[in-house]
PDB file of N, CA and C in Angstrom:
ATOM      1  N   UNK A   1     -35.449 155.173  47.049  1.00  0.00           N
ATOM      2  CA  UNK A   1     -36.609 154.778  46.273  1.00  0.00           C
ATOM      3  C   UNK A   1     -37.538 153.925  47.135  1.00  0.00           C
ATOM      4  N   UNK A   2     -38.915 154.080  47.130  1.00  0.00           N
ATOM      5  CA  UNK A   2     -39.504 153.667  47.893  1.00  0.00           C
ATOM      6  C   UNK A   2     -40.417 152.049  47.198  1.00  0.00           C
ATOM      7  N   UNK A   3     -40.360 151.355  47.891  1.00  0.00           N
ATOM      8  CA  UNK A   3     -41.000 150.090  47.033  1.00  0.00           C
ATOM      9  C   UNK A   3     -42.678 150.333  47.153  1.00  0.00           C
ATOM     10  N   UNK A   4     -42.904 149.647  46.354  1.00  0.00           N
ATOM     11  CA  UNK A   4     -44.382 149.898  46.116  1.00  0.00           C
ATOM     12  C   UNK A   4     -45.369 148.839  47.024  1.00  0.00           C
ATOM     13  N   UNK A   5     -46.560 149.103  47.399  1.00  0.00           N
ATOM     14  CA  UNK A   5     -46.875 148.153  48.139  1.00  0.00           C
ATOM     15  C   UNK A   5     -48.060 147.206  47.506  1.00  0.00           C
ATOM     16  N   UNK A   6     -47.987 145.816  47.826  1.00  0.00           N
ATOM     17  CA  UNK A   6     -48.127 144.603  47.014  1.00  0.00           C
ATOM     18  C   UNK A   6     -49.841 144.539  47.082  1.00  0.00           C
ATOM     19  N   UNK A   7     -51.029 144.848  46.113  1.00  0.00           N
ATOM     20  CA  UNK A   7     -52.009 144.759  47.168  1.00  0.00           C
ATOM     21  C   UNK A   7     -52.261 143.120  47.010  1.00  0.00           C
ATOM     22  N   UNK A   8     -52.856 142.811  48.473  1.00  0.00           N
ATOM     23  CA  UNK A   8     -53.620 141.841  49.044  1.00  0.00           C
ATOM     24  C   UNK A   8     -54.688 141.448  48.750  1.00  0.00           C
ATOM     25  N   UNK A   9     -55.280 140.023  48.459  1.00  0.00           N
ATOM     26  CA  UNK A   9     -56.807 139.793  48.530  1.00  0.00           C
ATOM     27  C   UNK A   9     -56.671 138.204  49.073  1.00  0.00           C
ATOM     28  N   UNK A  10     -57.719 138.286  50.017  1.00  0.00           N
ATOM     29  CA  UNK A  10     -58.039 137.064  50.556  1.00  0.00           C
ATOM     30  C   UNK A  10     -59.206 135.842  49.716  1.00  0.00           C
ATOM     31  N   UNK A  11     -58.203 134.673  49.684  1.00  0.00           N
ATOM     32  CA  UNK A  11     -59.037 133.415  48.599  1.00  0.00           C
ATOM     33  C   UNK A  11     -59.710 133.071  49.351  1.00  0.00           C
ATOM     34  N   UNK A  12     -61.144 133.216  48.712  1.00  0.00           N
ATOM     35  CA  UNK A  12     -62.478 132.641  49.039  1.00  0.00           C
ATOM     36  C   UNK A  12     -62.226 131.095  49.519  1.00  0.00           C
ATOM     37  N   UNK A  13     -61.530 130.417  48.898  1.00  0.00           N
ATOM     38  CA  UNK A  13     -61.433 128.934  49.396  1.00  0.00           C
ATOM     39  C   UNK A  13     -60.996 128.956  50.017  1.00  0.00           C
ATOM     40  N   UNK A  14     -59.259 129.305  50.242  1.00  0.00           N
ATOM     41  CA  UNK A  14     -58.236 128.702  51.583  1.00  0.00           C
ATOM     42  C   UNK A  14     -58.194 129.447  52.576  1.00  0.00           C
ATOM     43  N   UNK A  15     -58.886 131.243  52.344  1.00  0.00           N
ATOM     44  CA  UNK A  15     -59.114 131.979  53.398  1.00  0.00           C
ATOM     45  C   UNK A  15     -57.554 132.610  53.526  1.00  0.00           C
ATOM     46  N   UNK A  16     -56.625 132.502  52.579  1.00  0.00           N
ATOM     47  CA  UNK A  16     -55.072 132.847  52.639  1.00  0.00           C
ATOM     48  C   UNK A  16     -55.231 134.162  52.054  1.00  0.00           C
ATOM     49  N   UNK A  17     -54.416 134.999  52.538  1.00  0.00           N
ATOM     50  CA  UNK A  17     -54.198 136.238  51.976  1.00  0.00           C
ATOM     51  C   UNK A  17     -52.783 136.135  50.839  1.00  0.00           C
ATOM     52  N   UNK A  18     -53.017 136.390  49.654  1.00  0.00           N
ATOM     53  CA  UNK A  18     -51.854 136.307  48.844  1.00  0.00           C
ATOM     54  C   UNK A  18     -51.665 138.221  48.130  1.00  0.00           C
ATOM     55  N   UNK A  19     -50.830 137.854  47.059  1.00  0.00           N
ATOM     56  CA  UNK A  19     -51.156 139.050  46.342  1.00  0.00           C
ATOM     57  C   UNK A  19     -51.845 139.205  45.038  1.00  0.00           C
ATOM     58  N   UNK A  20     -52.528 140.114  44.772  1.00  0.00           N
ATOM     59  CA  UNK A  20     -53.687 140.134  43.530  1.00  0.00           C
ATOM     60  C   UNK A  20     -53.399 139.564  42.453  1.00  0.00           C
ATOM     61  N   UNK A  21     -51.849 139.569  42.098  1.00  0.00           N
ATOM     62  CA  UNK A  21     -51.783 138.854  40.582  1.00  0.00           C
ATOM     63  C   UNK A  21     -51.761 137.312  40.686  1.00  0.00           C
ATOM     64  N   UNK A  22     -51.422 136.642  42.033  1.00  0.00           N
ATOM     65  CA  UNK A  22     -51.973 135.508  41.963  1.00  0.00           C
ATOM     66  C   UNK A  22     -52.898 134.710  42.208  1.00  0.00           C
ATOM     67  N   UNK A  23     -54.279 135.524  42.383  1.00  0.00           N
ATOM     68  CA  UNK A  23     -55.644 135.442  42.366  1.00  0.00           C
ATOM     69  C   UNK A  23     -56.117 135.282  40.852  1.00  0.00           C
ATOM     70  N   UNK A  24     -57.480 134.771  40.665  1.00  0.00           N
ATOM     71  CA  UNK A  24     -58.268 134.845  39.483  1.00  0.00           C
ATOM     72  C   UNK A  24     -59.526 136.139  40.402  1.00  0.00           C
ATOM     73  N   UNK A  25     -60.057 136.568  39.895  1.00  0.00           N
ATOM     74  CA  UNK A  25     -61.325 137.431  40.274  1.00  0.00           C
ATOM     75  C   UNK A  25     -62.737 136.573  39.569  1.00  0.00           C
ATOM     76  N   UNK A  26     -62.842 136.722  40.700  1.00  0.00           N
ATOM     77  CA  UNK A  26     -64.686 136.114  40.279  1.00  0.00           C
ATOM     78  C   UNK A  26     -65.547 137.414  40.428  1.00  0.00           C
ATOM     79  N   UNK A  27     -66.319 138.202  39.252  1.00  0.00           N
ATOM     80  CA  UNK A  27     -67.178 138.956  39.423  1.00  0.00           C
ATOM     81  C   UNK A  27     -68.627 139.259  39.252  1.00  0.00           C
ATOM     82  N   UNK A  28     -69.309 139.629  39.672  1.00  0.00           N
ATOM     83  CA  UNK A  28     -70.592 139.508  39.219  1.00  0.00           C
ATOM     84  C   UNK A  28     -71.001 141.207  38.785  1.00  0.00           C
ATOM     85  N   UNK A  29     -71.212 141.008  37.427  1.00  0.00           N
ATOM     86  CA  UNK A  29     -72.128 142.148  36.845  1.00  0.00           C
ATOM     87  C   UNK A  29     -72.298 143.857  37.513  1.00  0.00           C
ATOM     88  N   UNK A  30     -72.953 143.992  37.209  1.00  0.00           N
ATOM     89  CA  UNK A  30     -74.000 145.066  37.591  1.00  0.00           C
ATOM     90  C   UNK A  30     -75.422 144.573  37.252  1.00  0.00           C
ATOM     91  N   UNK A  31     -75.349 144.110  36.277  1.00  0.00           N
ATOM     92  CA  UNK A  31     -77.203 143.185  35.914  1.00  0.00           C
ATOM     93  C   UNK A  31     -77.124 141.901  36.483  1.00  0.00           C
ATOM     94  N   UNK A  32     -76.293 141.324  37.223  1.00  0.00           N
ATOM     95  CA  UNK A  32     -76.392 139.988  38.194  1.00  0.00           C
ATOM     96  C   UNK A  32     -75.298 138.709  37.386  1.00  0.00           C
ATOM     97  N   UNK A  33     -74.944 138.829  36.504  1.00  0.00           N
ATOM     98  CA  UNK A  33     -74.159 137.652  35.777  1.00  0.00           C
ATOM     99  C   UNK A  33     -72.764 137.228  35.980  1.00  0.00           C
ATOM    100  N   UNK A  34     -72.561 136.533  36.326  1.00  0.00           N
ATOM    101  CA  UNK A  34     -71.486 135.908  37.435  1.00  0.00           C
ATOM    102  C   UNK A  34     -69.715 135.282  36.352  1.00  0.00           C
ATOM    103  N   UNK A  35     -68.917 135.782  36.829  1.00  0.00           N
ATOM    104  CA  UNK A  35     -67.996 135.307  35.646  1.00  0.00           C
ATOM    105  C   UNK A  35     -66.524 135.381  35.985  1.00  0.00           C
ATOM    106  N   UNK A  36     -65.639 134.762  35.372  1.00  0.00           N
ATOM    107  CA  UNK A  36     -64.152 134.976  35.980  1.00  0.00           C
ATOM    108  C   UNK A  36     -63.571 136.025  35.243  1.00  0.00           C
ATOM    109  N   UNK A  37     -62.608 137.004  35.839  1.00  0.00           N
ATOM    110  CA  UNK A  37     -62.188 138.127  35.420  1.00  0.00           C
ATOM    111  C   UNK A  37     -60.860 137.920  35.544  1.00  0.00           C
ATOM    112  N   UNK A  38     -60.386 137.500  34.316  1.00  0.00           N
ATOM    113  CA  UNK A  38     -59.011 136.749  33.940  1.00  0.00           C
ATOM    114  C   UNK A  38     -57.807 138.045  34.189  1.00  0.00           C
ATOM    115  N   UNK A  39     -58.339 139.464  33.747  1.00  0.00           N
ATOM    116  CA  UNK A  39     -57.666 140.827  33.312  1.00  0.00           C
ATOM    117  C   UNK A  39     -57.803 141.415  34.738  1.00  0.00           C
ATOM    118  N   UNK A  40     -59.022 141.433  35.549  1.00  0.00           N
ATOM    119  CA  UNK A  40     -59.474 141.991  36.928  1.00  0.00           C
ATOM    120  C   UNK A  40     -59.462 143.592  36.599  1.00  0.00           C
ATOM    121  N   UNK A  41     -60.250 143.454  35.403  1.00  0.00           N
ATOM    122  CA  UNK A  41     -60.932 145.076  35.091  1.00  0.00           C
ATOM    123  C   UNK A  41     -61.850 145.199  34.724  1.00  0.00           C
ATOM    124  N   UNK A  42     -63.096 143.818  34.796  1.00  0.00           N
ATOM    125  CA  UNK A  42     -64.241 143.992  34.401  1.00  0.00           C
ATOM    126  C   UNK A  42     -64.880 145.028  35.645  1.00  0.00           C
ATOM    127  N   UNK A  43     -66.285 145.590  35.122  1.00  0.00           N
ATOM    128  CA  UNK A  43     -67.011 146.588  36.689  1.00  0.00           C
ATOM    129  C   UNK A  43     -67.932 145.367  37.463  1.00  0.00           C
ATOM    130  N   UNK A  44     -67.869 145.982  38.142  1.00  0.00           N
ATOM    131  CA  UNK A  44     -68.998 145.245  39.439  1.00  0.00           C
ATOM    132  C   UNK A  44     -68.236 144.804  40.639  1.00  0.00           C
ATOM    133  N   UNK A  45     -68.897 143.551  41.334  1.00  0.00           N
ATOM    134  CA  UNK A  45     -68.496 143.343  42.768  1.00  0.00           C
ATOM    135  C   UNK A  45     -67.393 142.269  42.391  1.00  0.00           C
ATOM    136  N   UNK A  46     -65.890 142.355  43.113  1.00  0.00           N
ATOM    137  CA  UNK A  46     -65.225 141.248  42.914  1.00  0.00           C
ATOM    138  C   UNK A  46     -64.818 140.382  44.125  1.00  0.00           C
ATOM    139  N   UNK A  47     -64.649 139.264  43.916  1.00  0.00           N
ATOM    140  CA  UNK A  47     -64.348 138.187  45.306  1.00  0.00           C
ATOM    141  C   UNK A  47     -63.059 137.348  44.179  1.00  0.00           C
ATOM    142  N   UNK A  48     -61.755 136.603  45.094  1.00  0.00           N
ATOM    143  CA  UNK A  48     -61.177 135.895  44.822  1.00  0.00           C
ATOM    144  C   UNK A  48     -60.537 135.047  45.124  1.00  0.00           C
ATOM    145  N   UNK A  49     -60.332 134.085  44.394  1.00  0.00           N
ATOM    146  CA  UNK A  49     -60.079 132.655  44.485  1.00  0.00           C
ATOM    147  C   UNK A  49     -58.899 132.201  43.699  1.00  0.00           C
ATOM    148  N   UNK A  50     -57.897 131.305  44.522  1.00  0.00           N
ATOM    149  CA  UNK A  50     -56.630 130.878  43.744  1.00  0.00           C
ATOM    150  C   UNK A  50     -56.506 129.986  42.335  1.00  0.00           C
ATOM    151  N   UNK A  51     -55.924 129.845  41.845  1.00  0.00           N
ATOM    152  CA  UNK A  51     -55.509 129.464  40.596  1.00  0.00           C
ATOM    153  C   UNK A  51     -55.912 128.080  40.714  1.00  0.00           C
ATOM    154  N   UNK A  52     -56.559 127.403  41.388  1.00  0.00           N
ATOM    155  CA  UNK A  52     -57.022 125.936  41.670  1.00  0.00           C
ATOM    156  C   UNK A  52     -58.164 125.503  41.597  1.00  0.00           C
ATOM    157  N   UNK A  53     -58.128 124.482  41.126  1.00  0.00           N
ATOM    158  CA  UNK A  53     -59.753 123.926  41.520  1.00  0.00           C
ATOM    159  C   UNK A  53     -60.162 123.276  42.928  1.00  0.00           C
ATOM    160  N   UNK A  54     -59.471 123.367  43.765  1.00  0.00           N
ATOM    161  CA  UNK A  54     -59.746 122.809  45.218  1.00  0.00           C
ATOM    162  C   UNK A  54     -59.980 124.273  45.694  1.00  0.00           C
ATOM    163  N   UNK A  55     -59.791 125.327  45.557  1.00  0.00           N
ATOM    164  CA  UNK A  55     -59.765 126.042  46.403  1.00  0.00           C
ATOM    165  C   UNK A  55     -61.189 126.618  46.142  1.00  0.00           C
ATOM    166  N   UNK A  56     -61.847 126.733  44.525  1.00  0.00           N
ATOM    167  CA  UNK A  56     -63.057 126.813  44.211  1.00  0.00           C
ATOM    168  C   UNK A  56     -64.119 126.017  44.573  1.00  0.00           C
ATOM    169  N   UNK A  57     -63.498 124.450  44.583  1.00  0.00           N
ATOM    170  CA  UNK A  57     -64.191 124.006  45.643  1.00  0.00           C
ATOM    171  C   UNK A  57     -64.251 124.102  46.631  1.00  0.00           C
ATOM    172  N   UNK A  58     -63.531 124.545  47.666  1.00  0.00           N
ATOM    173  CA  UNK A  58     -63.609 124.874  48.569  1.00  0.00           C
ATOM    174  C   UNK A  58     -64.985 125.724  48.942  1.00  0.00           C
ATOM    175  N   UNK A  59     -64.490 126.961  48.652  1.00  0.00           N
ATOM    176  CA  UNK A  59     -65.389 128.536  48.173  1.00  0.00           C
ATOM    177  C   UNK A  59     -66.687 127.523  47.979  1.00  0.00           C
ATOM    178  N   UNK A  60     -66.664 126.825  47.686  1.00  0.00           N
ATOM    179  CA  UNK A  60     -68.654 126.399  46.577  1.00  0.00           C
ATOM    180  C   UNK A  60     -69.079 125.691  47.378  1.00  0.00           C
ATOM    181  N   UNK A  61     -68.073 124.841  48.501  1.00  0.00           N
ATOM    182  CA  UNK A  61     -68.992 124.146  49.351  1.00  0.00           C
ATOM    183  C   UNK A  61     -69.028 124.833  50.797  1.00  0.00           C
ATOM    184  N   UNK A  62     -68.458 126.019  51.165  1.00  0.00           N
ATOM    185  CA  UNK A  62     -69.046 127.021  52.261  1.00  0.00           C
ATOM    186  C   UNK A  62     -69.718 128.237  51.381  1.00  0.00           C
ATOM    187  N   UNK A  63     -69.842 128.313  50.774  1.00  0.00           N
ATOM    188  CA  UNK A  63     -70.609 129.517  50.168  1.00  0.00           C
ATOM    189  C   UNK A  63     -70.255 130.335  49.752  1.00  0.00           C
ATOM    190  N   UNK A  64     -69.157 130.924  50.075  1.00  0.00           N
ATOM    191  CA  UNK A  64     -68.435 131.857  50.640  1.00  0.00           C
ATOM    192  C   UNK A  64     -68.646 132.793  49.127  1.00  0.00           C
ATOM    193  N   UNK A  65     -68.606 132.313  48.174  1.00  0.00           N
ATOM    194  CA  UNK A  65     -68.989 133.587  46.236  1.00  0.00           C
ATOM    195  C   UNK A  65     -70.249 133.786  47.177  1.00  0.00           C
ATOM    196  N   UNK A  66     -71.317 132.943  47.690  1.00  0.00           N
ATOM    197  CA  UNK A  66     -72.673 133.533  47.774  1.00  0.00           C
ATOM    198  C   UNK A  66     -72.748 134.194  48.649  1.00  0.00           C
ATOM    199  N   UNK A  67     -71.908 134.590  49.865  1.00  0.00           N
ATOM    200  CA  UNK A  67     -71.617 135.160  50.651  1.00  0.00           C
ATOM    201  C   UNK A  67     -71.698 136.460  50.259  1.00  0.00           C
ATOM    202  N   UNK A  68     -70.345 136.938  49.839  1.00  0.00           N
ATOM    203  CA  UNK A  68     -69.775 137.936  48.866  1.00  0.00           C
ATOM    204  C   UNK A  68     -70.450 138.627  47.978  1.00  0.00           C
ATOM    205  N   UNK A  69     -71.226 137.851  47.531  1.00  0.00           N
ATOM    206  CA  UNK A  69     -72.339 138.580  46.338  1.00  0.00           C
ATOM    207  C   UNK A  69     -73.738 138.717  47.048  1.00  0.00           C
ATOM    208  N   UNK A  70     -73.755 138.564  48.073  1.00  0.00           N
ATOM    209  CA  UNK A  70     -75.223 138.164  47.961  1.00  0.00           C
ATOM    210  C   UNK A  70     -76.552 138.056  47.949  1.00  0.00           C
ATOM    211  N   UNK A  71     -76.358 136.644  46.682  1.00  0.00           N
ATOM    212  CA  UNK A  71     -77.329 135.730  46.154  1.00  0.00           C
ATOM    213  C   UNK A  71     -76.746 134.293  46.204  1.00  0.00           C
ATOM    214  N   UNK A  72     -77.860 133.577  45.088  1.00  0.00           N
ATOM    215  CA  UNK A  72     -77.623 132.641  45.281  1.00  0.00           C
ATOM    216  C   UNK A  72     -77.022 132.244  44.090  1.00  0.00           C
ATOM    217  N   UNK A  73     -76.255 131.175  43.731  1.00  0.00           N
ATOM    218  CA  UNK A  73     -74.944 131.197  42.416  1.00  0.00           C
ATOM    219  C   UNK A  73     -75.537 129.652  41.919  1.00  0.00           C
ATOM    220  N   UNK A  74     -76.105 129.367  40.659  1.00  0.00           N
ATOM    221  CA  UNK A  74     -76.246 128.341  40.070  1.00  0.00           C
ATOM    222  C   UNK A  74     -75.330 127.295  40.011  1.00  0.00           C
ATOM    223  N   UNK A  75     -75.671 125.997  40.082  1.00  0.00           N
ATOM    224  CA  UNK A  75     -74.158 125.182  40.333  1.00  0.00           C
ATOM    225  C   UNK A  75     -73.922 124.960  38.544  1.00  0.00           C
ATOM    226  N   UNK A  76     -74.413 125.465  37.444  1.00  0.00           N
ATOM    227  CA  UNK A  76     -73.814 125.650  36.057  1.00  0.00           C
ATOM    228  C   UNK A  76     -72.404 126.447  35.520  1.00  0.00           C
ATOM    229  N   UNK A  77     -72.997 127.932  37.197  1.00  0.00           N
ATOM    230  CA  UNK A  77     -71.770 128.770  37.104  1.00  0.00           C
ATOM    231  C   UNK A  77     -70.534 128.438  37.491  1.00  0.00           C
ATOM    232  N   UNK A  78     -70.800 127.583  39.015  1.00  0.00           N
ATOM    233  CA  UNK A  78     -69.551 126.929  39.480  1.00  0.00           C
ATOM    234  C   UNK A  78     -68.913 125.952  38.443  1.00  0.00           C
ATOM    235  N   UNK A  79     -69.853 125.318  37.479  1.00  0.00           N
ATOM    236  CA  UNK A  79     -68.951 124.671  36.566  1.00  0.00           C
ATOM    237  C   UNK A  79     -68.325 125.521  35.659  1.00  0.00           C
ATOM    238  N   UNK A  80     -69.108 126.195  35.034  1.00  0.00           N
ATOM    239  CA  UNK A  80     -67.993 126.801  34.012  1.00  0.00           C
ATOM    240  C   UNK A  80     -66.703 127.663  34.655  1.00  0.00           C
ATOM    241  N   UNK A  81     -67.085 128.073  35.831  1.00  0.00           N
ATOM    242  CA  UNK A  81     -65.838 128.481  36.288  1.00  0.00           C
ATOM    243  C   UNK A  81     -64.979 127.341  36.994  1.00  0.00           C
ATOM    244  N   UNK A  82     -64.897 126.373  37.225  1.00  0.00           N
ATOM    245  CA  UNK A  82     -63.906 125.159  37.382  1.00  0.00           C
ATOM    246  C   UNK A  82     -63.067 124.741  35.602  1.00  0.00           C
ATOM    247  N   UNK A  83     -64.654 124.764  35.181  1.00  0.00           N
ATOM    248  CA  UNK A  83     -63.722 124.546  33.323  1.00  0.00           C
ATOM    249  C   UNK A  83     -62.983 125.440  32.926  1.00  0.00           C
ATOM    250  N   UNK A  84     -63.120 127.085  33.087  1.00  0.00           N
ATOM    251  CA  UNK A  84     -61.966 128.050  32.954  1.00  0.00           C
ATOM    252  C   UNK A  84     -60.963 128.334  33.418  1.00  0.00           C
ATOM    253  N   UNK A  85     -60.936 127.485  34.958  1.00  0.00           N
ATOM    254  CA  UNK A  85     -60.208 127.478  35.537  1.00  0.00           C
ATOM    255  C   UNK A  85     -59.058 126.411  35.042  1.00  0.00           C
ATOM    256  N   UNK A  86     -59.569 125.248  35.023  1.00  0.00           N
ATOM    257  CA  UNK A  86     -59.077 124.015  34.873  1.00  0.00           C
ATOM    258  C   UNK A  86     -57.983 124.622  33.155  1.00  0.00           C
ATOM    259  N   UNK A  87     -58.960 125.434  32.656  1.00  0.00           N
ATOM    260  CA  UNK A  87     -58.053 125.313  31.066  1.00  0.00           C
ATOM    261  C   UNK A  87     -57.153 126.218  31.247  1.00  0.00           C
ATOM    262  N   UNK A  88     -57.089 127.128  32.073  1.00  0.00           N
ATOM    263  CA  UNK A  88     -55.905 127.611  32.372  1.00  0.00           C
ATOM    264  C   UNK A  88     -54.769 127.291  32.983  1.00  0.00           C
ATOM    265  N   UNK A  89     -54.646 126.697  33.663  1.00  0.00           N
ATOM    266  CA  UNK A  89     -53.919 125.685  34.278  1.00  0.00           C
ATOM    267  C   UNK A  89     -52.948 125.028  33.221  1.00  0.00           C
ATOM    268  N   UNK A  90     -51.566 125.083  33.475  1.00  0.00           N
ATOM    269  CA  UNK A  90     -50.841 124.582  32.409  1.00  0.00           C
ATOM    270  C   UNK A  90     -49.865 124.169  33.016  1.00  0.00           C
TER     271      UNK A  90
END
């Protein structure tokens, strides 16, 4: 039996390669609207970031979502995604 292989995505903050289910997805739209993708089946462009709020900070103070997307990302969005973040966190 052959094992399956784990996929990879590299966190915008720590720059670590982990595996996808322990990422959050940050995505932005198709009409431009920026949001966390808790399920990672919304459509559009995705970038991701670990289960932390340092690592989002991280990501927000090199750019690196505006990188990825880019534009430029309101610092309203970076909050609500620290607050969704933060409430998940248990």
């Amino acid at each position: 039996m052959q094992k399956r292989k784990v996929p990879l995505r590299m966190c915008a903050g720590c720059g670590q390669m982990k595996p996808k289910k322990e990422l959050v997805r940050v995505v932005k739209s198709p009409e431009g609207e920026i949001s966390l993708d808790l399920v990672g089946r919304k459509p559009g462009r995705g970038a991701y970031v670990c289960k932390s709020a340092e690592c989002l900070k991280a990501a927000r103070k090199a750019r690196r979502l505006e990188k990825a997307f880019s534009c430029r990302i309101p610092d309203e969005v970076y909050d609500r995604l620290e607050e969704e973040l933060n409430g998940n966190e248990s």
